[in-house]
Protein backbone atom coordinates (compact mmCIF):
# COMPACT_ATOMS: atom_id res chain seq x y z
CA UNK A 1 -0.34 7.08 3.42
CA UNK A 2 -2.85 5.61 0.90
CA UNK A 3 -1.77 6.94 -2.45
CA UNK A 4 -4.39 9.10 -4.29
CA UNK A 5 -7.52 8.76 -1.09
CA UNK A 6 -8.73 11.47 -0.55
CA UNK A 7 -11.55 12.44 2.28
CA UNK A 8 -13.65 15.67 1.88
CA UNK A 9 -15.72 16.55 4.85
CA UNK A 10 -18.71 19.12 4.19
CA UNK A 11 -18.24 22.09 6.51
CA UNK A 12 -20.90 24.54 5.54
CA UNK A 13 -24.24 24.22 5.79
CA UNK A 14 -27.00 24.58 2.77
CA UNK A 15 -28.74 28.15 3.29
CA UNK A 16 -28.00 30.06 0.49
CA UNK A 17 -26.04 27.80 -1.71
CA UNK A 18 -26.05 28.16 -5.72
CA UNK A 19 -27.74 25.28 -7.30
CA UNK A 20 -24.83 24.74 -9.48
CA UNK A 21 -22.57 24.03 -6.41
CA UNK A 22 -25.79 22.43 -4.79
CA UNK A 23 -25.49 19.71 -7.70
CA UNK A 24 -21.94 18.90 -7.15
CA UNK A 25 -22.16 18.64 -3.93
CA UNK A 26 -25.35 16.19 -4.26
CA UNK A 27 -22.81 14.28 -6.80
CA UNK A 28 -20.22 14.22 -3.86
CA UNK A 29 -23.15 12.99 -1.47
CA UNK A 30 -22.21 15.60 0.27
CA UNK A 31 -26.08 16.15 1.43
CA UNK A 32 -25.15 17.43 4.89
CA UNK A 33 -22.89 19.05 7.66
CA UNK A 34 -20.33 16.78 8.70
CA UNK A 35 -20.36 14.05 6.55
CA UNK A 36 -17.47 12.67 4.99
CA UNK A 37 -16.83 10.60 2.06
CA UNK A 38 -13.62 8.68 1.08
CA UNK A 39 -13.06 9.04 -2.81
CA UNK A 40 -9.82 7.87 -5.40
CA UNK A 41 -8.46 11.02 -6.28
CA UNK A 42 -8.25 11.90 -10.44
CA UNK A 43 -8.94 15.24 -12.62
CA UNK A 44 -12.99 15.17 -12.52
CA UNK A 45 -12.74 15.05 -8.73
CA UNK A 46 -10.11 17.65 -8.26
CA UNK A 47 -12.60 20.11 -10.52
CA UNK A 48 -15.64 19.35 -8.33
CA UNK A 49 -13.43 20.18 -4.90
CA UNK A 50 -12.32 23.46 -6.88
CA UNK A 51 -15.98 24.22 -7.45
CA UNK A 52 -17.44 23.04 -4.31
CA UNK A 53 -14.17 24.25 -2.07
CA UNK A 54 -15.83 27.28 -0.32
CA UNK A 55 -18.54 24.36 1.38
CA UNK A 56 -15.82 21.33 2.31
CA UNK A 57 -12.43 20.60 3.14
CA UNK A 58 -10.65 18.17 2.32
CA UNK A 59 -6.81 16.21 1.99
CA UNK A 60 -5.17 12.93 1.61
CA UNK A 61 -6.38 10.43 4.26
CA UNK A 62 -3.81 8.10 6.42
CA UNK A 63 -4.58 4.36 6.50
CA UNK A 64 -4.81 4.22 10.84
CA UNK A 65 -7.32 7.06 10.36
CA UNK A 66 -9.50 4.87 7.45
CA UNK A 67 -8.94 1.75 9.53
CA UNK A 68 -10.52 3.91 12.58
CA UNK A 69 -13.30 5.91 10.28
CA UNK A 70 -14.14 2.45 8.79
CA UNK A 71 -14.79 0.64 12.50
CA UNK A 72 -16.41 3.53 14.15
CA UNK A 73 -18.45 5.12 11.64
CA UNK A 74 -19.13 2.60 8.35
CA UNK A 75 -22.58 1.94 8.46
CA UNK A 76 -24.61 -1.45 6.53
CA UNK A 77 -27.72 -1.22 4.57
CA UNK A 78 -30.02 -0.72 7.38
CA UNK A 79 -27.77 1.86 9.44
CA UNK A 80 -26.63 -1.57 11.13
CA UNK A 81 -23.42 -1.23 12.49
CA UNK A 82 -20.06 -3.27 11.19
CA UNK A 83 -18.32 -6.24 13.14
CA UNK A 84 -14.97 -6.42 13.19
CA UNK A 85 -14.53 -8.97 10.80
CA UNK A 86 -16.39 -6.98 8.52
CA UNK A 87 -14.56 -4.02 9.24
CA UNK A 88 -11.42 -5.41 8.05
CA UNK A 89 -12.53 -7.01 4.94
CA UNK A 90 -14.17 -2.95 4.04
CA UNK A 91 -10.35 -1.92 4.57
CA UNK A 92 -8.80 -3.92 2.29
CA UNK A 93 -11.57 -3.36 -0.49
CA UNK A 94 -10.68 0.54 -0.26
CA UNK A 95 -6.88 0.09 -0.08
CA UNK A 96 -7.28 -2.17 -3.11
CA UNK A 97 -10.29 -0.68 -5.31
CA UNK A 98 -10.71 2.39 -3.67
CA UNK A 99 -14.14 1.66 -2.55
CA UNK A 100 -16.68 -1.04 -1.46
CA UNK A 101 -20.02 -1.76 -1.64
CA UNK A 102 -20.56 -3.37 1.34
CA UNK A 103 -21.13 -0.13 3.38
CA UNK A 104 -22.70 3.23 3.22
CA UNK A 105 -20.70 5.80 0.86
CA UNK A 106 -21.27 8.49 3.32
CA UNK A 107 -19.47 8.94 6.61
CA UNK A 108 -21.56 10.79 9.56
CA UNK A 109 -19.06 12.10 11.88
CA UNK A 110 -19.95 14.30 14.97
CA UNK A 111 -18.35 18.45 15.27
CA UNK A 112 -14.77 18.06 16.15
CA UNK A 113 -14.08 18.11 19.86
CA UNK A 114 -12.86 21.27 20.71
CA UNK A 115 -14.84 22.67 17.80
CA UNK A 116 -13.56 24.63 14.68
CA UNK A 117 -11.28 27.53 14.45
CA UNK A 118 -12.12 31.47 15.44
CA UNK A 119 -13.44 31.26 11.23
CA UNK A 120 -15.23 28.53 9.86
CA UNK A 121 -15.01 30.89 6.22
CA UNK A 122 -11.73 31.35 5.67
CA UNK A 123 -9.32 28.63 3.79
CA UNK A 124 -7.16 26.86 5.97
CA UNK A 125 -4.53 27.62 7.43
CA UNK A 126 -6.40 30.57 8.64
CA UNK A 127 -9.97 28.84 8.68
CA UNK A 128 -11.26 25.95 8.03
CA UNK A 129 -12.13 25.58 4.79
CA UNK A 130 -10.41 23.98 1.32
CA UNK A 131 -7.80 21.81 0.90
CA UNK A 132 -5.51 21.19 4.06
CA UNK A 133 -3.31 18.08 2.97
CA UNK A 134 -2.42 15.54 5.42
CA UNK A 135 -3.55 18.04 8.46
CA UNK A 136 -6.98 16.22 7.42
CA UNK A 137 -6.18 13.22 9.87
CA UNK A 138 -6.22 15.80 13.09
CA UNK A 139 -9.58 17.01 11.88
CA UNK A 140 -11.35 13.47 11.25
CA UNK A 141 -9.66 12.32 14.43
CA UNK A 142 -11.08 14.86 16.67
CA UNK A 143 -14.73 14.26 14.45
CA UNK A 144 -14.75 10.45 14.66
């Protein structure tokens, strides 16, 4: 496990969202369904989730599961697709610094396969929603 990553995937869509949450979700870049960001978790983060935790879910993020978000789904200026080689070096920058500015912040993963539980509203472990731990790496495995 990579201590204190964090991914948060927005769940809900954006009819009839407050603009207050709208904001923080905007701050996540959390624009849209099914995208994903990876962030360092600290105490301004964990108040955003608390706000925002009725639209995304979220929970601490596995290094094979980075590794395989990174290849598959890290994106270059240009929406231009990483090699290998570049791949790797985008891993070690977030194990290291948390981040890296050699990719897209945002994630664009597809509905899990097999889709979501009976209740896409409720908190997990009944629904979907809020924060769900390391059962995040089943979700953004079956979404990558």
């Amino acid at each position: 496990m990579l201590e204190n990553m964090v991914a948060i995937i927005r769940i809900r869509g954006k009819v009839h969202v407050r603009n207050d949450i709208k904001y923080t979700l905007k701050l996540l870049r959390l624009n849209r369904k099914m995208h994903c960001v990876i962030i360092k978790k600290n105490k301004v983060y964990e108040g955003m989730l608390q706000k925002v935790k009725d639209y995304v879910t979220w929970g601490e993020i596995s290094e094979e599961i980075l590794k395989n978000i990174i290849e598959k789904r890290g994106r270059k200026i240009g929406n231009k697709r990483l090699t290998k080689e570049e791949a790797e070096e985008v891993f070690n920058d977030f194990v290291k610094n948390g981040k890296s500015d050699k990719i897209k912040p945002v994630f664009r993963l597809t509905p899990p396969s097999g889709g979501f539980k009976k209740s896409i509203k409720q908190h997990f472990p009944n629904g979907e929603l809020g924060y769900r731990g390391n059962k995040i790496n089943d979700l953004l495995k079956r979404m990558i």
